[in-house]
C-alpha atoms as a PDB file:
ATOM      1  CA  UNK A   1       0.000   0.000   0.000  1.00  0.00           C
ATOM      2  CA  UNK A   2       3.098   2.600   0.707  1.00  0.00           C
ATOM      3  CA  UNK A   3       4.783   1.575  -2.678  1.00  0.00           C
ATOM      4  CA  UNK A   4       1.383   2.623  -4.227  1.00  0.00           C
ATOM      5  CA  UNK A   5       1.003   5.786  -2.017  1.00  0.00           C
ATOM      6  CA  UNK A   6       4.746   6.781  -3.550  1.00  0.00           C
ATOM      7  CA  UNK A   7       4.115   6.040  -7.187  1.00  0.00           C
ATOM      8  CA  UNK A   8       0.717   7.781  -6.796  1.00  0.00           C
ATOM      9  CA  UNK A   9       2.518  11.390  -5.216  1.00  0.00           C
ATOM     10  CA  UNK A  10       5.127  10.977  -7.556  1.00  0.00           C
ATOM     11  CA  UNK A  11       3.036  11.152 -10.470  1.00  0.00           C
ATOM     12  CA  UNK A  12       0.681  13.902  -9.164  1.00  0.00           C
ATOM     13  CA  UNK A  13       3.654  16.301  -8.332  1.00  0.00           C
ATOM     14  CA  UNK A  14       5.687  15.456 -11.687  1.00  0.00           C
ATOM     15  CA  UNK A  15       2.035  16.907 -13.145  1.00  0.00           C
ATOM     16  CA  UNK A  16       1.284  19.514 -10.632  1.00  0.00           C
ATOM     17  CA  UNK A  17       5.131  21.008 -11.516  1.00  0.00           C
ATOM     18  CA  UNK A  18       4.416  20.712 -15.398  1.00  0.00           C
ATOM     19  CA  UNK A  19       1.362  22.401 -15.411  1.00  0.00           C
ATOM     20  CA  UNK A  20       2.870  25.029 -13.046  1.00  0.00           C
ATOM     21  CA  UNK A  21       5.820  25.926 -15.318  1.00  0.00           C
ATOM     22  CA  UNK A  22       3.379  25.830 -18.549  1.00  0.00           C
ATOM     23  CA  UNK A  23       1.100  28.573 -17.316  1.00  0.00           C
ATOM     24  CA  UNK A  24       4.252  30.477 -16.457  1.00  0.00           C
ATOM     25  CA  UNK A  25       5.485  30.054 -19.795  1.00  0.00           C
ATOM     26  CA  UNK A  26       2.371  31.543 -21.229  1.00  0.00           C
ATOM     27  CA  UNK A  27       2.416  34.838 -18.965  1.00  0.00           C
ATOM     28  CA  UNK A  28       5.808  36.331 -20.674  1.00  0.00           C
ATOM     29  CA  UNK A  29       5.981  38.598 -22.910  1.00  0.00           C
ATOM     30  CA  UNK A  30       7.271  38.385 -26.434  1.00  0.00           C
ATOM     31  CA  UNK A  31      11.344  39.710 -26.636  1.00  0.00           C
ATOM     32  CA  UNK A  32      11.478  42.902 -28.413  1.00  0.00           C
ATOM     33  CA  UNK A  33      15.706  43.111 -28.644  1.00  0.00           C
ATOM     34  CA  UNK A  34      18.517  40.956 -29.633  1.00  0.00           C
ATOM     35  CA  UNK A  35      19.463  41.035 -26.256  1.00  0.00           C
ATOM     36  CA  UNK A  36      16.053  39.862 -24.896  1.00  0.00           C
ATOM     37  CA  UNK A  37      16.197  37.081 -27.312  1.00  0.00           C
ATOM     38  CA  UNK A  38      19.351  35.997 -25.775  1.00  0.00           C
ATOM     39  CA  UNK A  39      18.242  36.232 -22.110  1.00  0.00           C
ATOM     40  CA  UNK A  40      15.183  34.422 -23.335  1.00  0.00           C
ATOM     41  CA  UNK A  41      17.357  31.677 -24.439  1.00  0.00           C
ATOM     42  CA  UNK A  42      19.766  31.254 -21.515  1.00  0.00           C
ATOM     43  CA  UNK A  43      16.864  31.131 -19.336  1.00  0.00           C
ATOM     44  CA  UNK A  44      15.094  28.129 -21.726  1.00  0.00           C
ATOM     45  CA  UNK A  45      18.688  26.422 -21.439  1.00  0.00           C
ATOM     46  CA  UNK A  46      18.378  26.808 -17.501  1.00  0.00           C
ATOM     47  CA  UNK A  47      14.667  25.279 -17.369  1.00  0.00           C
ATOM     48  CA  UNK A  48      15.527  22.906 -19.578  1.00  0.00           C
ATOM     49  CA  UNK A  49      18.869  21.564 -17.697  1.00  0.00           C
ATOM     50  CA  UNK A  50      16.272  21.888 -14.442  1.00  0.00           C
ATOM     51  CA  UNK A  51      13.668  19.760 -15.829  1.00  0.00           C
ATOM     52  CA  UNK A  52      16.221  17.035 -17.161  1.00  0.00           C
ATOM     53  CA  UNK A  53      17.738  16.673 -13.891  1.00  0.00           C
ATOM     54  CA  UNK A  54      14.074  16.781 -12.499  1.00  0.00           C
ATOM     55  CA  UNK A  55      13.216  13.563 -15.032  1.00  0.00           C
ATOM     56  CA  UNK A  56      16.270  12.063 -14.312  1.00  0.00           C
ATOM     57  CA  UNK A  57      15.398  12.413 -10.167  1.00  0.00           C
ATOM     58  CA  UNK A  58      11.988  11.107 -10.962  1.00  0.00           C
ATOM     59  CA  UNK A  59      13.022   8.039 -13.344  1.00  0.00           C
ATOM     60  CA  UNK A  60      15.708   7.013 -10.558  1.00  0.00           C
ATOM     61  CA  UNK A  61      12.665   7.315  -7.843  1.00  0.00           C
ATOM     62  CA  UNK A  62      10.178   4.977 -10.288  1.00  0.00           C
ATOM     63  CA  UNK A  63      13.336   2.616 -10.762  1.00  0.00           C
ATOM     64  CA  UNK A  64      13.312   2.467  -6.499  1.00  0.00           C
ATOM     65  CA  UNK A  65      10.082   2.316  -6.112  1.00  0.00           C
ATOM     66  CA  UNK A  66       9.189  -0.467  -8.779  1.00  0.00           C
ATOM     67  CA  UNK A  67      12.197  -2.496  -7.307  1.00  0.00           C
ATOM     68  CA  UNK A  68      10.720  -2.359  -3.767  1.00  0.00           C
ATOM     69  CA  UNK A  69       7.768  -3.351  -5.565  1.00  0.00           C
ATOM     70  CA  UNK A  70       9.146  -6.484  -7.237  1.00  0.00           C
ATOM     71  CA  UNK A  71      10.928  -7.370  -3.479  1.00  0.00           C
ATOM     72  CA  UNK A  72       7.352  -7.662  -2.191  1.00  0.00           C
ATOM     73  CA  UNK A  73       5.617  -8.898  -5.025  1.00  0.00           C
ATOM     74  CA  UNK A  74       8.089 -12.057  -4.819  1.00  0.00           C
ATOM     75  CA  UNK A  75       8.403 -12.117  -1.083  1.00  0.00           C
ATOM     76  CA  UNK A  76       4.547 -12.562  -1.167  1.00  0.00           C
ATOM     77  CA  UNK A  77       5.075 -15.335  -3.882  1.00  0.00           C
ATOM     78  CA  UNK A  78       7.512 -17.013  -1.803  1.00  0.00           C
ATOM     79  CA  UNK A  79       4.736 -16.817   1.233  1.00  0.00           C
ATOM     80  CA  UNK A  80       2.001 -17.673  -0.960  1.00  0.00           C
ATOM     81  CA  UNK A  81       3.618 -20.588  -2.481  1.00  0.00           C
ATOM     82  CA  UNK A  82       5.144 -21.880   1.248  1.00  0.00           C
ATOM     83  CA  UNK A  83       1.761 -21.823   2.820  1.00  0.00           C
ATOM     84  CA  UNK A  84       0.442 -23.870  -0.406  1.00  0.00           C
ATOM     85  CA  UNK A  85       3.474 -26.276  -0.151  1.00  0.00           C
ATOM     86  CA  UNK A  86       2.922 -26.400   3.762  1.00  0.00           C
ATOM     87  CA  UNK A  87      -0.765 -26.975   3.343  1.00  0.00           C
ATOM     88  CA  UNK A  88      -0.371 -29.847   0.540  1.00  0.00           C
ATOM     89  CA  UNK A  89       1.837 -31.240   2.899  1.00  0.00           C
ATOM     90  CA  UNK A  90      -0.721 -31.773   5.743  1.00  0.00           C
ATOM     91  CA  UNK A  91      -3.182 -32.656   2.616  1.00  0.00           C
ATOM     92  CA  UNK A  92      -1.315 -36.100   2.096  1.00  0.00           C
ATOM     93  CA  UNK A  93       0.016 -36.769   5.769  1.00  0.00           C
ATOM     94  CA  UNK A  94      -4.409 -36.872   6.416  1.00  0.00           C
ATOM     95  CA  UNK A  95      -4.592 -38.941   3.546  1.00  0.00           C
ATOM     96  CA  UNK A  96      -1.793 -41.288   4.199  1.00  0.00           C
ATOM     97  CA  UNK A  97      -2.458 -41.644   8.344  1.00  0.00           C
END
């Protein structure tokens, strides 16, 4: 349930943060100078070195969280399939005694 509880804030803040920095986009103003046009583009290069270490933070935190995922998954499989093994087990001892 906490794996699922991580994966599900992850993906609501990577979406809260996109749609954030897309209506902030829209509310500049066009650049009028050859200057502005530079600014303009030093500041893209900025957002867009922030938002590729931001992917790369949130890829690395899936990668975590869907390996702690796979631990459990197969630690219940190994529970599941001892109490089947266990319960067999006693199945044929009854049968046999």
């Amino acid at each position: 349930m906490m794996l699922f509880y991580k994966l599900w804030m992850l993906e609501y803040t990577t979406q809260s943060l996109t749609t954030w920095q897309g209506l902030r986009l829209h509310e500049s103003k066009m650049p009028q100078s050859q200057m502005e046009w530079a600014q303009l583009l030093e500041s893209q290069q900025r957002y867009h070195d922030a938002e590729l270490q931001k992917w790369r933070e949130i890829i690395k935190s899936s990668v975590l969280l869907l390996d702690q995922m796979k631990d459990s998954l197969l630690n219940l499989q190994k529970g599941i399939g001892l109490r089947d093994y266990s319960s067999e087990t006693e199945e044929k001892r009854s049968r046999y005694h």
